[in-house]
N, C-alpha and C. Protein backbone atom coordinates (compact mmCIF):
# COMPACT_ATOMS: atom_id res chain seq x y z
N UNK A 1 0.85 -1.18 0.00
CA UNK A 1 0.00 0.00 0.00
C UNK A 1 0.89 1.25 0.00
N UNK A 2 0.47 2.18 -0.98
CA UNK A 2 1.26 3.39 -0.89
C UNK A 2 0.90 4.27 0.12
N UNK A 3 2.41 4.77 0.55
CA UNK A 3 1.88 5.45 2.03
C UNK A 3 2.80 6.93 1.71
N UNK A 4 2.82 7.89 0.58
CA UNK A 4 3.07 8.80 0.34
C UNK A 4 2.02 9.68 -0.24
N UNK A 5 1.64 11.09 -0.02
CA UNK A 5 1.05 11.45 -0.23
C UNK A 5 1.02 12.81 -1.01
N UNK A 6 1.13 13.18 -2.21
CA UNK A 6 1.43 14.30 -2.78
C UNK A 6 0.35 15.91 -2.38
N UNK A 7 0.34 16.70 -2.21
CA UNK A 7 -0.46 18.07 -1.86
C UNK A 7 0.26 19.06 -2.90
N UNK A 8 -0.59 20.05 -2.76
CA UNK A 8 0.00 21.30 -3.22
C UNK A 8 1.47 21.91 -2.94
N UNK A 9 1.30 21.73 -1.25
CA UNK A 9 2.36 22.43 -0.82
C UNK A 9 3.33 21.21 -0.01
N UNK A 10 2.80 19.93 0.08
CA UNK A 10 3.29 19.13 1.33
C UNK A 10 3.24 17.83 0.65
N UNK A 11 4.26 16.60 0.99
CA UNK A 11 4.74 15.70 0.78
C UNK A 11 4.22 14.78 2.43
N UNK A 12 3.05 13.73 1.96
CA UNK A 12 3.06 13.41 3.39
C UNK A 12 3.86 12.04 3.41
N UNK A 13 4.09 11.75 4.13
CA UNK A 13 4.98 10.01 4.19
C UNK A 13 5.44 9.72 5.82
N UNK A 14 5.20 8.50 5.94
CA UNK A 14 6.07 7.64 7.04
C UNK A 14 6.94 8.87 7.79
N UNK A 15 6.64 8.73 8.97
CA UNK A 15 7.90 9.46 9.69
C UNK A 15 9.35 8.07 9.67
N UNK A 16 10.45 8.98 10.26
CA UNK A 16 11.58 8.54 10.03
C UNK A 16 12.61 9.35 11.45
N UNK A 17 13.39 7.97 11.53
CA UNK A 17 14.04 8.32 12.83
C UNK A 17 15.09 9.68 12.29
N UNK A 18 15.42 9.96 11.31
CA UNK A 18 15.95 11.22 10.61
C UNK A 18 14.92 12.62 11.13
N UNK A 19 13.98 12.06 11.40
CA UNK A 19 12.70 13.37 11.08
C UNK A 19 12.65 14.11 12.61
N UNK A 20 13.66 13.13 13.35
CA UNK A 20 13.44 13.87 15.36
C UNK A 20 13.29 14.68 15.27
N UNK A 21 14.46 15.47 14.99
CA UNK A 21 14.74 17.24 15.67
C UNK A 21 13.84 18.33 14.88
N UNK A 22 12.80 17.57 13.95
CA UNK A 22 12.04 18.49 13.37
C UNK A 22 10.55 18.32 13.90
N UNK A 23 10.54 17.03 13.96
CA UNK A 23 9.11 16.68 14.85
C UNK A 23 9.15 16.99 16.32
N UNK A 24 10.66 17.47 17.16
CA UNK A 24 10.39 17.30 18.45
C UNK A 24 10.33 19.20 18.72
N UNK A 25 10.14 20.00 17.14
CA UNK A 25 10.05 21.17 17.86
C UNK A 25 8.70 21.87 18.01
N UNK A 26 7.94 20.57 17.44
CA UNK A 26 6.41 21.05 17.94
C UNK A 26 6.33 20.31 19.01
N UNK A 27 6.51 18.81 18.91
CA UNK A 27 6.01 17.99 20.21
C UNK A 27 6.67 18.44 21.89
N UNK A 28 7.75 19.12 21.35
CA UNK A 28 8.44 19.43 22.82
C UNK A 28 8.26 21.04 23.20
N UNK A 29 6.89 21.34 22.46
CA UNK A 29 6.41 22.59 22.48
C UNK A 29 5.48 22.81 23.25
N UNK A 30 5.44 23.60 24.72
CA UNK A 30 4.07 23.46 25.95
C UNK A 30 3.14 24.30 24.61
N UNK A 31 2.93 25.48 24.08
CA UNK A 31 2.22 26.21 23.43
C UNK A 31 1.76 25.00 21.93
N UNK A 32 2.38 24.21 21.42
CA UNK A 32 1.60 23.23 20.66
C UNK A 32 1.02 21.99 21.50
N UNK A 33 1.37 21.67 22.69
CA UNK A 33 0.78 20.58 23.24
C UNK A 33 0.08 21.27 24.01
N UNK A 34 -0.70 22.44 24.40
CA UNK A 34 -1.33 22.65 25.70
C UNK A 34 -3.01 21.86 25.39
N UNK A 35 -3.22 21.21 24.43
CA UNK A 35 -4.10 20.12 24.06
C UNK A 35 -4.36 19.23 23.90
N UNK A 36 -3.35 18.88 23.74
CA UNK A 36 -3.02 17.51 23.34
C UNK A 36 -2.89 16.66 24.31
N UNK A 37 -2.92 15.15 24.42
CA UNK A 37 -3.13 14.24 25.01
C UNK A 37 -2.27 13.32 25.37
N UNK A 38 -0.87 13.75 25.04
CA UNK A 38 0.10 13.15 25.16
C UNK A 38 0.99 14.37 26.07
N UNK A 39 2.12 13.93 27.18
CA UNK A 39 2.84 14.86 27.58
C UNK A 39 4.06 15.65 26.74
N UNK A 40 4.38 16.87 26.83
CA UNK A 40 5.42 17.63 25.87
C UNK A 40 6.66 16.95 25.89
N UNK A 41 7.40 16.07 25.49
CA UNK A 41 8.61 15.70 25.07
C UNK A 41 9.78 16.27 25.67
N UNK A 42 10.35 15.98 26.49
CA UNK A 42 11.67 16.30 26.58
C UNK A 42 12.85 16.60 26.16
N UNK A 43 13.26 15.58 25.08
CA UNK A 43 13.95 15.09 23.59
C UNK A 43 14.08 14.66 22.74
N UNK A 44 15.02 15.16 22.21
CA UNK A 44 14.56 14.27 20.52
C UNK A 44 14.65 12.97 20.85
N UNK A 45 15.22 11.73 21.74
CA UNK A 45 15.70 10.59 22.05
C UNK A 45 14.03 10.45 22.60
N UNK A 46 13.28 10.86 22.90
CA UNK A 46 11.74 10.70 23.04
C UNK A 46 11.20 10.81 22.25
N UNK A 47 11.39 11.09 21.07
CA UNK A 47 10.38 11.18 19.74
C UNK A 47 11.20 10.73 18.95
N UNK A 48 12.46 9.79 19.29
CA UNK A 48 13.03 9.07 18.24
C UNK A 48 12.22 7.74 18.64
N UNK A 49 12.00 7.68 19.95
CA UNK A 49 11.52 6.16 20.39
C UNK A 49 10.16 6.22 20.26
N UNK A 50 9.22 7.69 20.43
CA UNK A 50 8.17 7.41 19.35
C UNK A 50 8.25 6.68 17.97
N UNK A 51 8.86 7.64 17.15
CA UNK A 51 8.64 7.28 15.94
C UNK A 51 8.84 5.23 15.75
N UNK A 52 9.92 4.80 16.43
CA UNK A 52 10.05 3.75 17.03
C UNK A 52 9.00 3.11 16.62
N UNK A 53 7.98 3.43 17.36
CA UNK A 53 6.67 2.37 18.18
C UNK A 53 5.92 2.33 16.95
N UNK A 54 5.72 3.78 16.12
CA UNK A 54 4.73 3.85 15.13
C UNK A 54 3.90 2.43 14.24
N UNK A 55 3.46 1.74 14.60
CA UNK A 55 2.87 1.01 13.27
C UNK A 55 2.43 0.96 12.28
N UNK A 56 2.12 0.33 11.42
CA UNK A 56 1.41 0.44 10.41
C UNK A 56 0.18 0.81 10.29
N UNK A 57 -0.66 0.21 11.21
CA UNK A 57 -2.07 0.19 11.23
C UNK A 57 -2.27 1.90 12.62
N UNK A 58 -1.48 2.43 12.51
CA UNK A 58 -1.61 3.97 13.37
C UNK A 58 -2.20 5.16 11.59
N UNK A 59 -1.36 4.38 10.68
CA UNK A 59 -1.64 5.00 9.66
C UNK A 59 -1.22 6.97 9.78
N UNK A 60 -0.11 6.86 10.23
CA UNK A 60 0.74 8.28 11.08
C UNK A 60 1.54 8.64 9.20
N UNK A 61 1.71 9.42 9.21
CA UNK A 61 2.06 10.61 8.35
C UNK A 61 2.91 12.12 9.13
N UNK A 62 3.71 12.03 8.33
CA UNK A 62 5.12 13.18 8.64
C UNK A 62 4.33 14.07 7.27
N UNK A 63 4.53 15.49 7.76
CA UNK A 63 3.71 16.44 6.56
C UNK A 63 4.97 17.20 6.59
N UNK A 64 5.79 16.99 4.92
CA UNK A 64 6.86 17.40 5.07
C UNK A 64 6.93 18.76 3.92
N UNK A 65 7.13 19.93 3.95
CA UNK A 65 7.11 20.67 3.15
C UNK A 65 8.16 20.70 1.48
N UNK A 66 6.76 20.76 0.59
CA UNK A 66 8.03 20.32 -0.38
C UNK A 66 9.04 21.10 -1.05
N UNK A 67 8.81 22.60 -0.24
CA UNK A 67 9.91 23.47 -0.81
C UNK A 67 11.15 23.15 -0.29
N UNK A 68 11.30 22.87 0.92
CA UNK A 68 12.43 22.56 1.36
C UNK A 68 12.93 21.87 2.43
N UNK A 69 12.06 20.41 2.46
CA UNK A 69 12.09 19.47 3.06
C UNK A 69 11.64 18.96 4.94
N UNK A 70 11.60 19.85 4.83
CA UNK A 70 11.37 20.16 6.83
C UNK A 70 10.18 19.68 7.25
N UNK A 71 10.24 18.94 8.12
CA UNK A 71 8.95 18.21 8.53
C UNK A 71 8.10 18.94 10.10
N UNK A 72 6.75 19.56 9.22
CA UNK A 72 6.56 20.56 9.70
C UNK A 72 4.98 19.76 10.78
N UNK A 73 4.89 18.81 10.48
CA UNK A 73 3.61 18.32 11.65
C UNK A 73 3.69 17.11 11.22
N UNK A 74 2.55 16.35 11.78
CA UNK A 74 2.44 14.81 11.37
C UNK A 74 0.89 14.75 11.82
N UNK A 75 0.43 13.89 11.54
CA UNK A 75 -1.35 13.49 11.45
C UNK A 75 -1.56 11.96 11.23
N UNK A 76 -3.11 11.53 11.66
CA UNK A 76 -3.07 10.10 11.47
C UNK A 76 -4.66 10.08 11.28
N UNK A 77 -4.94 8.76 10.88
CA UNK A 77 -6.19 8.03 10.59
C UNK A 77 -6.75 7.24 10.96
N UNK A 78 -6.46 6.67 12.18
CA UNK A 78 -6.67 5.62 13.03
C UNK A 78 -7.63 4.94 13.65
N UNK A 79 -8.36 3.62 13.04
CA UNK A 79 -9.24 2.83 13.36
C UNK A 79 -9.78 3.05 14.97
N UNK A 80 -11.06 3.65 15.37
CA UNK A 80 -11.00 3.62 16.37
C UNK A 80 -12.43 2.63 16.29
N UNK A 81 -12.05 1.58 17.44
CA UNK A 81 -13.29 0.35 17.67
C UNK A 81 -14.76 0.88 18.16
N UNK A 82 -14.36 1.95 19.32
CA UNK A 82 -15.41 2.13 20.16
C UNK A 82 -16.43 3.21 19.12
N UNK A 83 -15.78 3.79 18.08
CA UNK A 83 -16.55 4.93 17.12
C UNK A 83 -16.85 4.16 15.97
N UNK A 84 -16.11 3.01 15.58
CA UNK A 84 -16.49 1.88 14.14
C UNK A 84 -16.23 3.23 13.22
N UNK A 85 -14.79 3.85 13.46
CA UNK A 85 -14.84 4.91 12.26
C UNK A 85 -13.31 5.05 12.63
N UNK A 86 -12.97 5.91 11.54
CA UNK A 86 -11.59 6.31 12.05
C UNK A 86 -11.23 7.89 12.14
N UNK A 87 -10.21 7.92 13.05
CA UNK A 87 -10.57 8.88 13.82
C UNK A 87 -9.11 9.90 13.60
N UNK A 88 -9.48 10.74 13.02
CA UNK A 88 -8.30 12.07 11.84
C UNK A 88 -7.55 12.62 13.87
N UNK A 89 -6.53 12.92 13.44
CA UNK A 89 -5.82 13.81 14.63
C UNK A 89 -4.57 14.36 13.66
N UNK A 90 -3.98 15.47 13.98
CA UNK A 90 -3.18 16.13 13.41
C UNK A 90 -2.22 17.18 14.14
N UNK A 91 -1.49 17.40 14.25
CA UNK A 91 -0.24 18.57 14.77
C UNK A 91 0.58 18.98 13.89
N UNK A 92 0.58 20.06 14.79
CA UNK A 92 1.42 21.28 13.11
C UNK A 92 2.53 22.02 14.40
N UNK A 93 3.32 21.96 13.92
CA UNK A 93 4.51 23.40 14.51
C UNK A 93 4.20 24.60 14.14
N UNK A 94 4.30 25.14 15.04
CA UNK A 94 3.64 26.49 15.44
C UNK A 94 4.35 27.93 14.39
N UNK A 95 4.99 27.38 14.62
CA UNK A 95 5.59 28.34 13.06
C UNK A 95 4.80 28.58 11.88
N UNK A 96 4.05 27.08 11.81
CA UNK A 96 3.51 27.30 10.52
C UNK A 96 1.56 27.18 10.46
N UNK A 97 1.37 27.85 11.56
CA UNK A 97 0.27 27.64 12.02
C UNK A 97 -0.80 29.00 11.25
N UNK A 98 -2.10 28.93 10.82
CA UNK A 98 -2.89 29.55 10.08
C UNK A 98 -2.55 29.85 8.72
N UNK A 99 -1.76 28.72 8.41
CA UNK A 99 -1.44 29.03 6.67
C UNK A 99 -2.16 27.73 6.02
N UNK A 100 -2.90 27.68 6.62
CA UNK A 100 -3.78 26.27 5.60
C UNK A 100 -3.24 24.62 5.89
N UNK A 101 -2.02 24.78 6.04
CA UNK A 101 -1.29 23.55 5.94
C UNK A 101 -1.84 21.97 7.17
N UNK A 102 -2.29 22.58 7.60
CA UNK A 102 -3.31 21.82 8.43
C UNK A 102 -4.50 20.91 7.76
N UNK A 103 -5.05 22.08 7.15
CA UNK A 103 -6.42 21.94 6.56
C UNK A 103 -5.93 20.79 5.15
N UNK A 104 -4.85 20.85 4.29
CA UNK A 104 -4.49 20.61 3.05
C UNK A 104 -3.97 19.34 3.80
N UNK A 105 -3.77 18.80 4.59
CA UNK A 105 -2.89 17.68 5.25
C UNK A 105 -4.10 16.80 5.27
N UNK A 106 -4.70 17.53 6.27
CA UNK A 106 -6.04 16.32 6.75
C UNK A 106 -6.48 16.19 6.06
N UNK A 107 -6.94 17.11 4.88
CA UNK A 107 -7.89 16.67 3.68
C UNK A 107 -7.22 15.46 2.89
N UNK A 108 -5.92 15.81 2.45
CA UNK A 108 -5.25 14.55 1.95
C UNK A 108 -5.19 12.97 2.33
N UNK A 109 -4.94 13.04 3.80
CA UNK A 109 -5.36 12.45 4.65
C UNK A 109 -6.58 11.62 4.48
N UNK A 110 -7.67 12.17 4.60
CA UNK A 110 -8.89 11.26 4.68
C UNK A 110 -9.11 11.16 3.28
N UNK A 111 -8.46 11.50 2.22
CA UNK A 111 -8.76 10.89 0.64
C UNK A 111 -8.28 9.67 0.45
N UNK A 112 -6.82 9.70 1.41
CA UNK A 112 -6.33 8.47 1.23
C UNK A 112 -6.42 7.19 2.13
N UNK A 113 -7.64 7.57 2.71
CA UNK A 113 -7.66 6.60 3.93
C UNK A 113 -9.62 5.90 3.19
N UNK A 114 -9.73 6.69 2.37
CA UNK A 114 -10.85 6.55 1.83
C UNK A 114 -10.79 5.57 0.49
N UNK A 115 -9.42 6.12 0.09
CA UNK A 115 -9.01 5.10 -1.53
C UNK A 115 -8.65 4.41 -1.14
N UNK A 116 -7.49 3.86 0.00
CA UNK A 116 -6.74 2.91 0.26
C UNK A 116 -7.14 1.85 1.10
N UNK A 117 -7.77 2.39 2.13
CA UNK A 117 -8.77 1.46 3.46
C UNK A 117 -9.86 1.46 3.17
N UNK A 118 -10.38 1.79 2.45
CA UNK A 118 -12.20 1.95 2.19
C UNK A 118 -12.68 2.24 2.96
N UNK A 119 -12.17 3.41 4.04
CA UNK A 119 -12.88 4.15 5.06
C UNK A 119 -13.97 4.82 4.31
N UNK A 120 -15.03 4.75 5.13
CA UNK A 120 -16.38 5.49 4.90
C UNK A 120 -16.65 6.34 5.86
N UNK A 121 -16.14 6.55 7.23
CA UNK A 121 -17.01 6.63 8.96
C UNK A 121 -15.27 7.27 9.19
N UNK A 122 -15.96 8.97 9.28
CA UNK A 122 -14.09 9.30 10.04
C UNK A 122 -15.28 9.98 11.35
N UNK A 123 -14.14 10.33 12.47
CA UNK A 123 -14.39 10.95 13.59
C UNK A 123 -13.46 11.97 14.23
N UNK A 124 -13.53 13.11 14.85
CA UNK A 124 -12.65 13.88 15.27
C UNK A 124 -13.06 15.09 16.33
N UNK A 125 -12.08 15.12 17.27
CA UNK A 125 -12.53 15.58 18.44
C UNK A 125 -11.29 16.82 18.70
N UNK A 126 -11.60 17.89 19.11
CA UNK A 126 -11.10 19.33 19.57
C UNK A 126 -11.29 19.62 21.24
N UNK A 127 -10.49 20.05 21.39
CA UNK A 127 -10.69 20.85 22.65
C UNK A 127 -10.85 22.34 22.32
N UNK A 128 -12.61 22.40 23.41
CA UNK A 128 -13.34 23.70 22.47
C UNK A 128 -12.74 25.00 23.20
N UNK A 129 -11.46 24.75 23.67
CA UNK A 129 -10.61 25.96 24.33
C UNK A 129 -9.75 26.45 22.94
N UNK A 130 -9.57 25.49 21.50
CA UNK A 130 -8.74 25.54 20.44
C UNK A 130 -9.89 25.64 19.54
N UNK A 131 -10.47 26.50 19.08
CA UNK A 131 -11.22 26.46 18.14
C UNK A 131 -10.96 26.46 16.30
N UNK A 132 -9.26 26.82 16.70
CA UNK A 132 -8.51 26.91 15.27
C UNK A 132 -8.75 25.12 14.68
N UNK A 133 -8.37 24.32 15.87
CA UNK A 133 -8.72 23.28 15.09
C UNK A 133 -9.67 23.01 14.98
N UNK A 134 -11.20 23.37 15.59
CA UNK A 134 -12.25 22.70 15.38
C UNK A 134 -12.83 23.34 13.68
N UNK A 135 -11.46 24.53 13.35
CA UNK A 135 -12.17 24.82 11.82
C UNK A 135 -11.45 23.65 10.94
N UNK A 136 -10.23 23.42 11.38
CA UNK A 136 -9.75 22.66 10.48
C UNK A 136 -10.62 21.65 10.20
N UNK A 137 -11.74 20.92 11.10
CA UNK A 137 -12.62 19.78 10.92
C UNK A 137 -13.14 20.30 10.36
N UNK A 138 -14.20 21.38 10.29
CA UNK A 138 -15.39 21.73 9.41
C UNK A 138 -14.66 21.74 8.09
N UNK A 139 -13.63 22.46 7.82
CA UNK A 139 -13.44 22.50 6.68
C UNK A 139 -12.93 21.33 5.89
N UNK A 140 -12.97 20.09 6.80
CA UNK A 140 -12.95 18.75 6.16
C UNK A 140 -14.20 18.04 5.87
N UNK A 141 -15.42 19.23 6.38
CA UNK A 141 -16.28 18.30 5.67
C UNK A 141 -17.20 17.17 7.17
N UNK A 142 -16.73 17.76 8.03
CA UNK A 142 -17.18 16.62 9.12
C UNK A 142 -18.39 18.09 10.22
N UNK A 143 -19.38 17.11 10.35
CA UNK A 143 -20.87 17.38 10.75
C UNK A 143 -20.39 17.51 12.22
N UNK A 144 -20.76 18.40 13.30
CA UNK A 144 -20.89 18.39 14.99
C UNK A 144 -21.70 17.49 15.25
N UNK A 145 -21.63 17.13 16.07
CA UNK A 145 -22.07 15.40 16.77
C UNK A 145 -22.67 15.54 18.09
N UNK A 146 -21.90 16.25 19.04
CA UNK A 146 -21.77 16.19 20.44
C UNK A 146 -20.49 16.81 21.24
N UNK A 147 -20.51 17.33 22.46
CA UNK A 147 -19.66 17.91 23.46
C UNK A 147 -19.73 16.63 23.98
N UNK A 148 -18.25 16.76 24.47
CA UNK A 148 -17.89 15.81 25.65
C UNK A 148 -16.37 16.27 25.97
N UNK A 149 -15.78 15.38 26.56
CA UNK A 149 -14.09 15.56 27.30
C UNK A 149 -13.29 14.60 26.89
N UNK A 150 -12.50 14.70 27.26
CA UNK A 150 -11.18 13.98 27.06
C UNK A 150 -10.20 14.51 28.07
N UNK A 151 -9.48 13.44 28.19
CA UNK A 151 -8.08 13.75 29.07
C UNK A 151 -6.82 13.20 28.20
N UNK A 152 -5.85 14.12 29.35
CA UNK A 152 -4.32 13.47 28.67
C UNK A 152 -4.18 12.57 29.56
N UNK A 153 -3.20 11.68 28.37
CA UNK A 153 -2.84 9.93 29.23
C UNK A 153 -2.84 9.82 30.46
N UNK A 154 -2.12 10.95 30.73
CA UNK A 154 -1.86 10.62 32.28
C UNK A 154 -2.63 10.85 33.44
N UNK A 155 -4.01 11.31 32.75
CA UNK A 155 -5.23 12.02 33.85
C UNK A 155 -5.06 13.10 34.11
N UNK A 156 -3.27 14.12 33.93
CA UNK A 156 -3.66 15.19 34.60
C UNK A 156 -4.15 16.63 34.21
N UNK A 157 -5.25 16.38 33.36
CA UNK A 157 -6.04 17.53 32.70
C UNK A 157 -7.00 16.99 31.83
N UNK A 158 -7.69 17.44 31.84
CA UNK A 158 -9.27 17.25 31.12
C UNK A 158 -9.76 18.67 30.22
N UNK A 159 -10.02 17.98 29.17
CA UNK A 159 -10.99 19.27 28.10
C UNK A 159 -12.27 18.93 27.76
N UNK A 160 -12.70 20.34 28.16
CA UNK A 160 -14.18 20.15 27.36
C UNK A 160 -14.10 20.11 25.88
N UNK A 161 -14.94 19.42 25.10
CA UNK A 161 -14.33 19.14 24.17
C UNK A 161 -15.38 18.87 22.78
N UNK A 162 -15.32 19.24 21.29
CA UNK A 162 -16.30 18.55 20.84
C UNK A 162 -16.31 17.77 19.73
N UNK A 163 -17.44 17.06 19.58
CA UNK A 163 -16.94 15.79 18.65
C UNK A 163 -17.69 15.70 17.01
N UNK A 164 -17.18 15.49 16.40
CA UNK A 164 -17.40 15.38 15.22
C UNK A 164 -17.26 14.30 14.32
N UNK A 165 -18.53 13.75 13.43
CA UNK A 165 -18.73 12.65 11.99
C UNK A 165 -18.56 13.49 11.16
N UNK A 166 -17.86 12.13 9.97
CA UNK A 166 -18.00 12.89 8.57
C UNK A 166 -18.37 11.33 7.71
N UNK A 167 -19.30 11.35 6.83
CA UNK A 167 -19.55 10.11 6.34
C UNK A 167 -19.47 10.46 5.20
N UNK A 168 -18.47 9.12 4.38
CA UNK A 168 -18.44 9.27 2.92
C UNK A 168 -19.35 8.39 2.37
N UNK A 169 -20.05 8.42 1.18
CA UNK A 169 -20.40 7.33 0.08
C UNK A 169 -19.47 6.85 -0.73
């Protein structure tokens, strides 16, 4: 299965233990993680042993810019059981934040999770304290559903939060 993805502006593909010190300057960012559900990174030797773990079936994507190679977020598609859909998540480095590149990722994203997996049923959830991303969903095309929460792994913070379908034919 091809796991590269061509865009306008962005090259998506497989992360790579090469890709640390570019992925760890969002992930080890409190102002890009103050949402996120995972704790902020310490080092690149922590997001080398991410990238590590990644599987196949995470269906994870490095969104690498194709002017000049720098891997500027990463995003995924990931089967979730309890939703029978799969479920879009995405991070961008803050540098490159309100220039679309978000929006052009995920969209790519669920085209190819649609040609390749025969996904029909995506799902995606915001913390409604970040409303920048809850546009990036609309503008993928995905319907409001419901409020609810979420926490990070470790329990210690909770968001109100809201949730969103998008159903293909």
């Amino acid at each position: 299965m091809e796991r590269i993805i061509f865009t306008e502006r962005l090259v998506l593909r497989p992360l790579t233990e090469t890709d640390a010190s570019d992925v760890f300057e969002w992930v080890g960012d409190p102002v890009v993680n103050k949402f996120m559900p995972y704790p902020v990174y310490q080092n690149v030797d922590q997001v080398k042993k991410w990238i590590g773990q990644i599987k196949d079936e995470d269906n994870e994507f490095g969104f690498v810019l194709k002017s000049t190679g720098k891997v500027i977020g990463s995003g995924s598609v990931k089967f979730n059981s309890e939703e029978n859909a799969y479920e879009l998540g995405y991070n961008l480095n803050r540098a490159f934040w309100n220039q679309g590149f978000a929006t052009e990722a995920a969209k790519a994203v669920i085209k190819w999770a649609y040609d390749e997996l025969g996904a029909r049923e995506f799902v995606a959830t915001h913390a409604n304290a970040n409303p920048a991303s809850g546009k990036v969903i609309l503008k993928c095309g995905f319907a409001f559903e419901r409020y609810g929460r979420y926490s990070r792994y470790d329990n210690s913070e909770t968001f109100e939060s809201s949730y969103y379908k998008l159903h293909l034919d």
